[in-house]
Protein backbone atom coordinates (compact mmCIF):
# COMPACT_ATOMS: atom_id res chain seq x y z
CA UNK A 1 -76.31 -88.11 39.64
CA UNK A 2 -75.69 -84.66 41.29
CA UNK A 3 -76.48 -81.67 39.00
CA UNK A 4 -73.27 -80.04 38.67
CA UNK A 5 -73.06 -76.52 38.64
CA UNK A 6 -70.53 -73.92 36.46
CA UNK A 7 -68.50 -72.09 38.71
CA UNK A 8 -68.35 -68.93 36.63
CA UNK A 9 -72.27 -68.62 36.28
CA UNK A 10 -72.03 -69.16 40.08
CA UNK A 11 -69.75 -66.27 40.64
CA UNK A 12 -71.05 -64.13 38.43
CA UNK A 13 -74.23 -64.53 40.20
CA UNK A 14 -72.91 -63.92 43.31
CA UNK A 15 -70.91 -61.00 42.06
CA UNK A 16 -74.55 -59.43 40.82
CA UNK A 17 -76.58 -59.81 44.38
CA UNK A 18 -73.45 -58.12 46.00
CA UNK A 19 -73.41 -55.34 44.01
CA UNK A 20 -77.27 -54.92 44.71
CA UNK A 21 -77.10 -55.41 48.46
CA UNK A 22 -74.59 -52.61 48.51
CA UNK A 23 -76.55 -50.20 46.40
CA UNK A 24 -78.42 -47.55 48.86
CA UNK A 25 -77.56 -44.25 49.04
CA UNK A 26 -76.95 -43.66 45.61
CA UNK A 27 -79.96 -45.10 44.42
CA UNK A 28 -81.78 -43.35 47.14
CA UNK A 29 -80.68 -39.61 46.38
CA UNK A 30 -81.80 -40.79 42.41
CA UNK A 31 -84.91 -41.43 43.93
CA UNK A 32 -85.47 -38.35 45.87
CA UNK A 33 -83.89 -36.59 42.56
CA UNK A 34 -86.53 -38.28 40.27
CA UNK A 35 -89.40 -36.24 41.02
CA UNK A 36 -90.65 -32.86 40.57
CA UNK A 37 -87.17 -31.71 38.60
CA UNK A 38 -87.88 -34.71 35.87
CA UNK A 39 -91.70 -35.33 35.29
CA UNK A 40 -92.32 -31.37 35.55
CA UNK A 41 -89.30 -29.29 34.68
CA UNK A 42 -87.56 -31.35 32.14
CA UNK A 43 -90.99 -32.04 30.80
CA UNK A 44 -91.88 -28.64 30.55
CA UNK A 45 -88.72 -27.64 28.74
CA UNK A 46 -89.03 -30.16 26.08
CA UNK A 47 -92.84 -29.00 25.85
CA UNK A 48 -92.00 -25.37 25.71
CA UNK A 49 -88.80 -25.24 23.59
CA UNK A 50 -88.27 -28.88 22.27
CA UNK A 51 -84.86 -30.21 22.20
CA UNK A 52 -83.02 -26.52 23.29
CA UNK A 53 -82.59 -26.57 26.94
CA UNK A 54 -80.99 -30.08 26.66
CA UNK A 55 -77.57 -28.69 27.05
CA UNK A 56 -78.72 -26.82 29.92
CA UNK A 57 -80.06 -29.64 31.73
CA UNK A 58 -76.64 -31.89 31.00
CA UNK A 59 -74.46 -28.77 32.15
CA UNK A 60 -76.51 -28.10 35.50
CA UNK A 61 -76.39 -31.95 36.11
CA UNK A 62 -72.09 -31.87 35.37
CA UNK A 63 -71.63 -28.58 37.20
CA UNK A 64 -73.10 -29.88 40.18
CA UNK A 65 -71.60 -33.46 40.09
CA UNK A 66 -68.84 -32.19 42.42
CA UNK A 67 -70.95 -31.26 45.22
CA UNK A 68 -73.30 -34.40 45.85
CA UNK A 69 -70.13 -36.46 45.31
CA UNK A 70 -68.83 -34.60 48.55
CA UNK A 71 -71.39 -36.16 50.35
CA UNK A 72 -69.60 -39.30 49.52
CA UNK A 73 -66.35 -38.55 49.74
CA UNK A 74 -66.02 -37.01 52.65
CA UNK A 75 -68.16 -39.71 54.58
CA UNK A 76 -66.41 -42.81 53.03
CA UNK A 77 -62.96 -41.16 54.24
CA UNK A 78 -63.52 -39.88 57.44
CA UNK A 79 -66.44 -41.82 58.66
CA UNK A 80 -68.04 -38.75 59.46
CA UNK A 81 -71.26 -36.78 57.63
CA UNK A 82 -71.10 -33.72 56.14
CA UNK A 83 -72.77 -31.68 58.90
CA UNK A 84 -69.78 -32.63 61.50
CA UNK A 85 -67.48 -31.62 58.94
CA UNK A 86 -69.13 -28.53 58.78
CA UNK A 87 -68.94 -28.21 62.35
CA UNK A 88 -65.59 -28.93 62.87
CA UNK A 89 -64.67 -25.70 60.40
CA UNK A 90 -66.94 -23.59 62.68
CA UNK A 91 -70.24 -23.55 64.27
CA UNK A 92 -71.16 -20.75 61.94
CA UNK A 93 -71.09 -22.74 59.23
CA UNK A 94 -73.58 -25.71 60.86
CA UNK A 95 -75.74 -22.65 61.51
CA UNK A 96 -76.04 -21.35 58.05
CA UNK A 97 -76.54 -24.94 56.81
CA UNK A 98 -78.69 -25.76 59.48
CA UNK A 99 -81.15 -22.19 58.80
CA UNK A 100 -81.17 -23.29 54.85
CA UNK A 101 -81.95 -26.95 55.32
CA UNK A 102 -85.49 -25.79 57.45
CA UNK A 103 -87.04 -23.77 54.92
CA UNK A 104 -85.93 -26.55 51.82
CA UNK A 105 -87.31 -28.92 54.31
CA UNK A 106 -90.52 -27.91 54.52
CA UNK A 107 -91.09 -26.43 51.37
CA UNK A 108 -89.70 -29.16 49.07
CA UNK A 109 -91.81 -32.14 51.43
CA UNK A 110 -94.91 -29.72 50.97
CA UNK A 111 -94.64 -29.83 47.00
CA UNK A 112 -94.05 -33.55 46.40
CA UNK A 113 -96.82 -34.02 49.13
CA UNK A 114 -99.07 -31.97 46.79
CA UNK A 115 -97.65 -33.66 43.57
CA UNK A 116 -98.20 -37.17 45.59
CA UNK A 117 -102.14 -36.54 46.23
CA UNK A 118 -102.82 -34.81 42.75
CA UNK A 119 -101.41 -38.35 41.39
CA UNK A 120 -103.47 -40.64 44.38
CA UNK A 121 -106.69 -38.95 42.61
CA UNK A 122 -106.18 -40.71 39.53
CA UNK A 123 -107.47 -44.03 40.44
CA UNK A 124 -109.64 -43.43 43.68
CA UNK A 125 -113.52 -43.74 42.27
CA UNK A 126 -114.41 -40.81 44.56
CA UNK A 127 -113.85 -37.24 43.71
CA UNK A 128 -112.06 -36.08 47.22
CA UNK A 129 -110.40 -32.64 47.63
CA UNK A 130 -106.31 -32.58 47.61
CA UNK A 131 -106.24 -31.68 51.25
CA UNK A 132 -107.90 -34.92 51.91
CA UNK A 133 -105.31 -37.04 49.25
CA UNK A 134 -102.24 -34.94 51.01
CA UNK A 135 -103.55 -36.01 54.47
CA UNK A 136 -103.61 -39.71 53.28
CA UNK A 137 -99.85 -39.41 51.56
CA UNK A 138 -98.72 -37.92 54.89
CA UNK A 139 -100.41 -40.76 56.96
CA UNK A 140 -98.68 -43.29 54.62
CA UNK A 141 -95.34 -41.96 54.79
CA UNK A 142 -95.31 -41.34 58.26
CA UNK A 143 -96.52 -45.32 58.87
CA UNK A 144 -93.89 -46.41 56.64
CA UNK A 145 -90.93 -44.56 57.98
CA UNK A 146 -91.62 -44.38 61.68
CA UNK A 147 -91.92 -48.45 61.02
CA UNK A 148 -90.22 -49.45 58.52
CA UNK A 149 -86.59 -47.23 58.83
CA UNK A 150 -84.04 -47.72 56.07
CA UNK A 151 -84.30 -50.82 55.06
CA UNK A 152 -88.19 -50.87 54.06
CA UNK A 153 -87.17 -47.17 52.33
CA UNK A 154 -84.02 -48.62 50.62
CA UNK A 155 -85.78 -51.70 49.35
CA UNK A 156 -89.16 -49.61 47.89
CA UNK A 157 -86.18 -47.16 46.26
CA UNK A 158 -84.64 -49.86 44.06
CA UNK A 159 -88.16 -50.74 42.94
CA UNK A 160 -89.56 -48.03 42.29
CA UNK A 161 -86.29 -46.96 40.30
CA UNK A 162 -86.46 -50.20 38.59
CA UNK A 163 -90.31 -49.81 37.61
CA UNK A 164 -89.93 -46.21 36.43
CA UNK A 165 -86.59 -46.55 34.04
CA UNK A 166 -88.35 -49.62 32.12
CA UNK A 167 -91.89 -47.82 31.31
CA UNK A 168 -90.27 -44.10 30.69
CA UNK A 169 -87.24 -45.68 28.11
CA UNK A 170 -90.65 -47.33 26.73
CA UNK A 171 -92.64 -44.26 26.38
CA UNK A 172 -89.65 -42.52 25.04
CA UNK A 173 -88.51 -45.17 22.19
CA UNK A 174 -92.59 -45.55 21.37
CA UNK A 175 -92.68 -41.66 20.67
CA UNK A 176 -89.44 -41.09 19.15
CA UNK A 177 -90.81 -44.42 16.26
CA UNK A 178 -93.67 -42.29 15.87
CA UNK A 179 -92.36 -38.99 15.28
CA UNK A 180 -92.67 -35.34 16.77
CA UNK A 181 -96.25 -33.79 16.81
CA UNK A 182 -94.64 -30.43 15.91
CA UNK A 183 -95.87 -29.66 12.23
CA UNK A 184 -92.35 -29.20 9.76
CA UNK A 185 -92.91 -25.47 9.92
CA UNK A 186 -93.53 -25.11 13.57
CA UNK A 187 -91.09 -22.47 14.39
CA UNK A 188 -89.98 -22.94 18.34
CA UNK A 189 -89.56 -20.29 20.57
CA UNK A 190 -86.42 -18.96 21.88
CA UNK A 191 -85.18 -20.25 25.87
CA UNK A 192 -82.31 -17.68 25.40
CA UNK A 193 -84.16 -14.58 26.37
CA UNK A 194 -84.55 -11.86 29.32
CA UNK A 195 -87.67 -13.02 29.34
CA UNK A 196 -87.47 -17.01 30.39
CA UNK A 197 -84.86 -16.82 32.68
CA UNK A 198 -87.24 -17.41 35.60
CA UNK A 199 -88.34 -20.75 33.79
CA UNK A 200 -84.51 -21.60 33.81
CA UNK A 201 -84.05 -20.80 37.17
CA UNK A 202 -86.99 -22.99 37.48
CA UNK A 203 -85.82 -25.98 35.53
CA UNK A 204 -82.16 -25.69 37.61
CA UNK A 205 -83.74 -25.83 40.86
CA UNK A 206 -84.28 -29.49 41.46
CA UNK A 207 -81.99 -30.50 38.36
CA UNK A 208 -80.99 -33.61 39.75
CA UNK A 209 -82.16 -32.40 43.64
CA UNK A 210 -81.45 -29.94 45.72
CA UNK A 211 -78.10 -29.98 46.83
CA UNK A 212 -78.78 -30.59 50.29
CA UNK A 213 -79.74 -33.97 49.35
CA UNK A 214 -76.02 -34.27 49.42
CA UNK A 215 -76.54 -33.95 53.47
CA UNK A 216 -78.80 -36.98 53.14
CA UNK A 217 -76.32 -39.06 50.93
CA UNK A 218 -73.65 -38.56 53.62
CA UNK A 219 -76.23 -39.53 56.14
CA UNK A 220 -77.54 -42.44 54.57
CA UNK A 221 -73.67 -43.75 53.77
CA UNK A 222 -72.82 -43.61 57.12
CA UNK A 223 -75.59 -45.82 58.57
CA UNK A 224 -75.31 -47.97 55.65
CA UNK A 225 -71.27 -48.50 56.65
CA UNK A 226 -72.76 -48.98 60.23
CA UNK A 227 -75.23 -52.12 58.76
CA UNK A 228 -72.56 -53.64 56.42
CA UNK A 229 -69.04 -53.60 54.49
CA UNK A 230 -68.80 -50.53 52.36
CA UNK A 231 -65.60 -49.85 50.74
CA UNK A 232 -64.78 -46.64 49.00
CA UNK A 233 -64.89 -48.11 45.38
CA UNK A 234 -68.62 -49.71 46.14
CA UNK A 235 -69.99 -46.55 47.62
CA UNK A 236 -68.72 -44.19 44.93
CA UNK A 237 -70.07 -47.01 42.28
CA UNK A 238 -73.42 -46.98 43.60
CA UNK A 239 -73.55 -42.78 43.95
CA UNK A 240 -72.39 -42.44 40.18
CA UNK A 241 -74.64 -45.15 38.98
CA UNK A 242 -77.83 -42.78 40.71
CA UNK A 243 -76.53 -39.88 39.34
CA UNK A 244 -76.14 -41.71 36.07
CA UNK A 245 -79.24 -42.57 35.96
CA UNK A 246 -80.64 -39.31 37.21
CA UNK A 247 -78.76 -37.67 34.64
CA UNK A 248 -80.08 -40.01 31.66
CA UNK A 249 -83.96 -39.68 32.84
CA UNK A 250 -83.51 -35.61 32.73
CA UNK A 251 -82.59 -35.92 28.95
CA UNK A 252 -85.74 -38.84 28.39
CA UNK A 253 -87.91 -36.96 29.85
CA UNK A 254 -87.02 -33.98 28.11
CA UNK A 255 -87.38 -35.96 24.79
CA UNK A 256 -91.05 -37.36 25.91
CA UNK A 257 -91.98 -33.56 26.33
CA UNK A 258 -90.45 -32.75 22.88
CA UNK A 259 -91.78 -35.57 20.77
CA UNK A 260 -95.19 -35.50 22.38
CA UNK A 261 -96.20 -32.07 23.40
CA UNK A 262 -93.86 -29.54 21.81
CA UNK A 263 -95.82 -28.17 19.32
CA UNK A 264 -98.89 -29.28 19.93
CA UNK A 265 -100.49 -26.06 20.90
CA UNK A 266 -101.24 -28.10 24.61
CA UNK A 267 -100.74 -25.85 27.37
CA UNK A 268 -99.71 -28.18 30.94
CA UNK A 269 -102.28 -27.66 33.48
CA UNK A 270 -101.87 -25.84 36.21
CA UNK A 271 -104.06 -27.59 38.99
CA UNK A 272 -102.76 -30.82 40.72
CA UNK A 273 -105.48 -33.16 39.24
CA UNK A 274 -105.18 -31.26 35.91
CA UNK A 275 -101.84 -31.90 35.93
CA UNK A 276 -101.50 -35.46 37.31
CA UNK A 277 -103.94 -36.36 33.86
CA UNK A 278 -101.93 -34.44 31.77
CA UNK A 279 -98.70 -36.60 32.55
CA UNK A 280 -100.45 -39.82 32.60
CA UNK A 281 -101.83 -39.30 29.21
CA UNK A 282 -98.09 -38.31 27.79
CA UNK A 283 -97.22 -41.50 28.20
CA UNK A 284 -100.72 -43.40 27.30
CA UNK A 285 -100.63 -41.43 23.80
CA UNK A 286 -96.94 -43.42 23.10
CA UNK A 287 -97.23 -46.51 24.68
CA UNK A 288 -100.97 -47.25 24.23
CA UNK A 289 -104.46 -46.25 26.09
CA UNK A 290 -104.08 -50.25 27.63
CA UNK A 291 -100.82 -48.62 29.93
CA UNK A 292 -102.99 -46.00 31.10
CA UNK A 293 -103.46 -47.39 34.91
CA UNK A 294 -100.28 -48.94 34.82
CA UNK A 295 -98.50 -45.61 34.09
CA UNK A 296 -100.80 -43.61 36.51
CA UNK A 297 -99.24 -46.41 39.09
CA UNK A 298 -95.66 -46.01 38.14
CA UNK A 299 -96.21 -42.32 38.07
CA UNK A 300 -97.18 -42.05 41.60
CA UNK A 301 -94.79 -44.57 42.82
CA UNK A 302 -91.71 -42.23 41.59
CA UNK A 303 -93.21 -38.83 43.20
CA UNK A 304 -94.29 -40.65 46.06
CA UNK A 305 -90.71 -42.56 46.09
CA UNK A 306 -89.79 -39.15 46.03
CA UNK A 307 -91.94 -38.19 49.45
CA UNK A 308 -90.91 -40.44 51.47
CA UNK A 309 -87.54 -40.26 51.00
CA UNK A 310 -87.45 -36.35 51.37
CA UNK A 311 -89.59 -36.85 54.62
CA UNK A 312 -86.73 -39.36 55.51
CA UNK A 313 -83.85 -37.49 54.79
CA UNK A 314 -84.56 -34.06 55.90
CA UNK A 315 -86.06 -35.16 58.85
CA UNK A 316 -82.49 -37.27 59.97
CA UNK A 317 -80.35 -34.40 58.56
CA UNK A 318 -82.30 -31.97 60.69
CA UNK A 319 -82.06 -33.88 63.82
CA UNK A 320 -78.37 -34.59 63.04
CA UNK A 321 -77.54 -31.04 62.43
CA UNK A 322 -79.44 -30.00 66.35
CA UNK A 323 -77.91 -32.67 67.94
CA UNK A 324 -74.59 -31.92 66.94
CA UNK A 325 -75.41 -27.94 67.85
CA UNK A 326 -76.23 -29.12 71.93
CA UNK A 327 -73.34 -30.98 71.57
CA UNK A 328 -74.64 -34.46 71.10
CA UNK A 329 -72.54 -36.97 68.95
CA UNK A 330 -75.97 -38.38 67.32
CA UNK A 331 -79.40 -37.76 67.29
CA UNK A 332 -81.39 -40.68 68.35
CA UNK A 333 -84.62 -42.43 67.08
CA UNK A 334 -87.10 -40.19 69.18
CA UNK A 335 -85.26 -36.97 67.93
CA UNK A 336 -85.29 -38.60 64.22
CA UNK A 337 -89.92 -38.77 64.84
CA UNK A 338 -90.00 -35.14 66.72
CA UNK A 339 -87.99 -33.58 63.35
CA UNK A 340 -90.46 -35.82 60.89
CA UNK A 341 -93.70 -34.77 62.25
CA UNK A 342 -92.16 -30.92 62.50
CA UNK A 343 -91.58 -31.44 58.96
CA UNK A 344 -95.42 -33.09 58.16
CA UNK A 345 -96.94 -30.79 60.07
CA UNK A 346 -95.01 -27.73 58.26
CA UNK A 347 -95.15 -28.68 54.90
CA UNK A 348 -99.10 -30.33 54.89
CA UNK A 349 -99.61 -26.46 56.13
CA UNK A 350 -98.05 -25.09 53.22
CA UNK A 351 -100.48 -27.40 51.25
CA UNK A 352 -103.07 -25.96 52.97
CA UNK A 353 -102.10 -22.49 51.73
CA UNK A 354 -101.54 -23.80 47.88
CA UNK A 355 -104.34 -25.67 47.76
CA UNK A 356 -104.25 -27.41 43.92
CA UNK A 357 -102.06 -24.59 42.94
CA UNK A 358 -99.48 -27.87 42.29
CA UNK A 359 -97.06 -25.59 39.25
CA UNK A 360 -97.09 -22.55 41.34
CA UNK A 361 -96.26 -24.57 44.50
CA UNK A 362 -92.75 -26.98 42.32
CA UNK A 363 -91.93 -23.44 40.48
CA UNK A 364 -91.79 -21.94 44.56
CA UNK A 365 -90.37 -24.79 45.70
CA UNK A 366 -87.33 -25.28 42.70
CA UNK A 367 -86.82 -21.25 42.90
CA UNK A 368 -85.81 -21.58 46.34
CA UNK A 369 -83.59 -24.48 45.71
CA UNK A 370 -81.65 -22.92 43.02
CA UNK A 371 -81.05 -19.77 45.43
CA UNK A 372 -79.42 -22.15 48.21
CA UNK A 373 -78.07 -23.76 45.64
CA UNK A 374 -74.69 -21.61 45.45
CA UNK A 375 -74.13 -22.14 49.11
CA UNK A 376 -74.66 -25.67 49.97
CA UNK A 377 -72.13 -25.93 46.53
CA UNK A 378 -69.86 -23.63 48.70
CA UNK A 379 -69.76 -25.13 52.03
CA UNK A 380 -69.30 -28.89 50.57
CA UNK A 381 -66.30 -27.47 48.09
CA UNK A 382 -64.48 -25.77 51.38
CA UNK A 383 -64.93 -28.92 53.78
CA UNK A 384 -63.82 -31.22 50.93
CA UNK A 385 -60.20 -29.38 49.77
CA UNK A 386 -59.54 -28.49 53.35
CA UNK A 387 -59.56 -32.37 54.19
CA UNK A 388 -57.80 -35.13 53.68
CA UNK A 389 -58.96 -37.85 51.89
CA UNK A 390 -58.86 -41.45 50.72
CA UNK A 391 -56.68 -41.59 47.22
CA UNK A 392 -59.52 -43.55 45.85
CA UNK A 393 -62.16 -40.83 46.75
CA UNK A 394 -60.32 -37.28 45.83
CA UNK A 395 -60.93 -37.59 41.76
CA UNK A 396 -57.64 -35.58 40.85
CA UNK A 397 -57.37 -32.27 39.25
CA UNK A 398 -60.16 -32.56 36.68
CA UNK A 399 -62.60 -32.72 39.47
CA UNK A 400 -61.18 -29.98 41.32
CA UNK A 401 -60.92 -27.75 38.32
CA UNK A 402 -64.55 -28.83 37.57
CA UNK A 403 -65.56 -27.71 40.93
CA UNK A 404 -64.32 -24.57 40.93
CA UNK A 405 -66.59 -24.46 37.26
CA UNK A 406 -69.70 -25.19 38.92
CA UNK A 407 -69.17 -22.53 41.67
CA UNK A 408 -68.83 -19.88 38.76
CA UNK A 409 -71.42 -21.29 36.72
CA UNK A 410 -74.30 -21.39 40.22
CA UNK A 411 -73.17 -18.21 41.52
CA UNK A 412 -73.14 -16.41 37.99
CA UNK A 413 -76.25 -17.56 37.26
CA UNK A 414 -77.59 -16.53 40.69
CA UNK A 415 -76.59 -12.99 40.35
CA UNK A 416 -78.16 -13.10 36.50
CA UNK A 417 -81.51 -13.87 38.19
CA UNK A 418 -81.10 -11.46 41.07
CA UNK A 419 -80.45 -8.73 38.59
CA UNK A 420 -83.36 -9.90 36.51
CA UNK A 421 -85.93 -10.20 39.35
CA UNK A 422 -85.25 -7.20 41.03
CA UNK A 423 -83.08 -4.79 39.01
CA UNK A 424 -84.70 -5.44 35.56
């Protein structure tokens, strides 16, 4: 007798591996967002001033909602990627994003290079300098992108994203059953003062990523509409369940830093290797000293995640954007390898030049983003309301009006640190 089968387990099934064939980009920009802003700066506000900055980190991550959904938007509607938007409003503008997207190429692949080799040293028996750990990060990337494409780097993303959001809602539920470390009379300092707003500006940077990343989105979306059906609902589903999850992690990891380390007199390390111990034992103090390896692995599977697909996505929007400049409707595969190894070869010399100095290089490197920040904000609000778009896509007033918000808010808060830094 034929087993027989029940249709709506069937279809629900089916329903299920649909929805995870179509995730991608989404899931990819959470995985280039996962990095540097969550295991460092969220970390080191819930370290430094406990639960305070939380608002700040859910306001940054609201405020700039409108602007990585543009790279969405705009790509599911007119089949076209940011970039040739900008383009089509005037060269100028191509140029300006073009001249940004360089400097937060190289810089931003040079510190999660640095963060990716201070990690590798956990488990390698030898003692070998970070210059030596960066080189082999850099060899790995470049083996697995030049051969591997999208698909190897969409596949490792859902992983990896899979692997970290199980062991760090863990860590997180372990230390919130056993309690802060904070004694009951621990008095915590003030975030609200002249004097921190550098470690704000810090903390904004990469809160989720850059938002040039949103260049990278629209990239990715196209040549995932290329490979399969991608309607507008799907692809907004799968960028709002990244930046979901982005948005969730920035408040856990904030709480692990809190519960943990607030209080505890610790001050974070400041070399790479220092560092890289410092995280993995955050989360072998909660979960237990068996999880130690095991978190050490995750660990460096989420910053390196976090490499590649940086290397990845910079590198295409770069040779996008200079294709586009000479005229070209595309760049090709061999431009796609001459922008990657300008971008290895850049950024493993800035690791030269920072040697273990891993903070000083993701404070650098998440300054700079939150100065670019403003613009990139700009140029996606001006190509998005001077287009028209799918009715499933636009998201109405409230997103307009919140928008307009984060432009304020990013450009406020710009001029507040510019006047701080320089004036002050």
């Amino acid at each position: 007798m034929e087993p027989t089968t029940n249709p709506v387990t069937t279809e629900t099934s089916q329903s299920l591996r649909n929805i995870i064939r179509l995730l991608g980009p989404g899931i990819l920009m959470a995985t280039a967002a996962i990095g540097g802003s969550h295991l460092v700066a969220s970390t080191q506000a819930g370290a430094k001033f406990g639960w305070q900055l939380a608002i700040l980190i859910l306001l940054v991550n609201v405020f700039k909602y409108p602007f990585f959904r543009a790279g969405v938007s705009y790509t599911i509607s007119t089949k076209q990627t940011l970039q040739q938007g900008y383009y089509q409003m005037g060269k100028g503008y191509l140029l300006t994003s073009f001249g940004l997207n360089i400097i937060a190429a190289v810089v931003n692949s040079a510190a999660l290079l640095l963060f990716s080799a201070s990690l590798l040293g956990y488990f390698l028996p030898l003692s070998l300098p970070l210059t030596w750990l960066s080189a082999i990060v850099l060899i790995a990337s470049l083996v697995i992108l030049i051969a591997g494409h999208f698909a190897a780097l969409n596949k490792v993303a859902k992983l990896i994203m899979f692997t970290l959001v199980i062991a760090t809602l863990s860590a997180a539920a372990m230390a919130w059953y056993q309690g802060p470390v904070a004694p009951n009379d621990f008095i915590s300092p003030s975030p609200w003062t002249l004097a921190t707003i550098g470690f704000l500006v810090v903390t904004m940077g990469w809160m989720p990523a850059p938002i040039e990343i949103s260049l990278i989105t629209s990239l990715w979306l196209k040549q995932q509409c290329s490979d399969q059906q991608v309607t507008p609902r799907s692809a907004l589903f799968d960028f709002n369940l990244g930046y979901i999850i982005t948005l969730l992690l920035a408040i856990v990891f904030l709480a692990l830093g809190a519960l943990v380390l607030h209080g505890s007199e610790q001050e974070m390390a400041t070399s790479g290797v220092g560092f890289s111990h410092q995280l993995v034992n955050l989360y072998a103090s909660t979960i237990g000293e068996w999880s130690r390896y095991l978190i050490a692995l995750i660990a460096f599977l989420c910053i390196f995640g976090s490499c590649i697909t940086v290397y990845d996505g910079y590198s295409r929007a770069l040779a996008e954007g200079f294709s586009i400049l000479k005229g070209q409707d595309k760049a090709d595969n061999r431009q796609f390898v001459r922008w990657l190894l300008f971008v290895a070869i850049a950024s493993f010399s800035i690791v030269l030049f920072f040697n273990s100095a891993l903070l000083a290089m993701l404070g650098f490197a998440m300054t700079l983003a939150f100065i670019t920040t403003p613009m990139f904000a700009w140029l996606n609000h001006k190509l998005v309301y001077n287009t028209q778009m799918q009715e499933e896509v636009q998201g109405g007033v409230a997103l307009k009006i919140l928008s307009y918000m984060g432009l304020v808010y990013l450009f406020g808060f710009l001029i507040l640190f510019i006047v701080w830094k320089w004036f002050l």
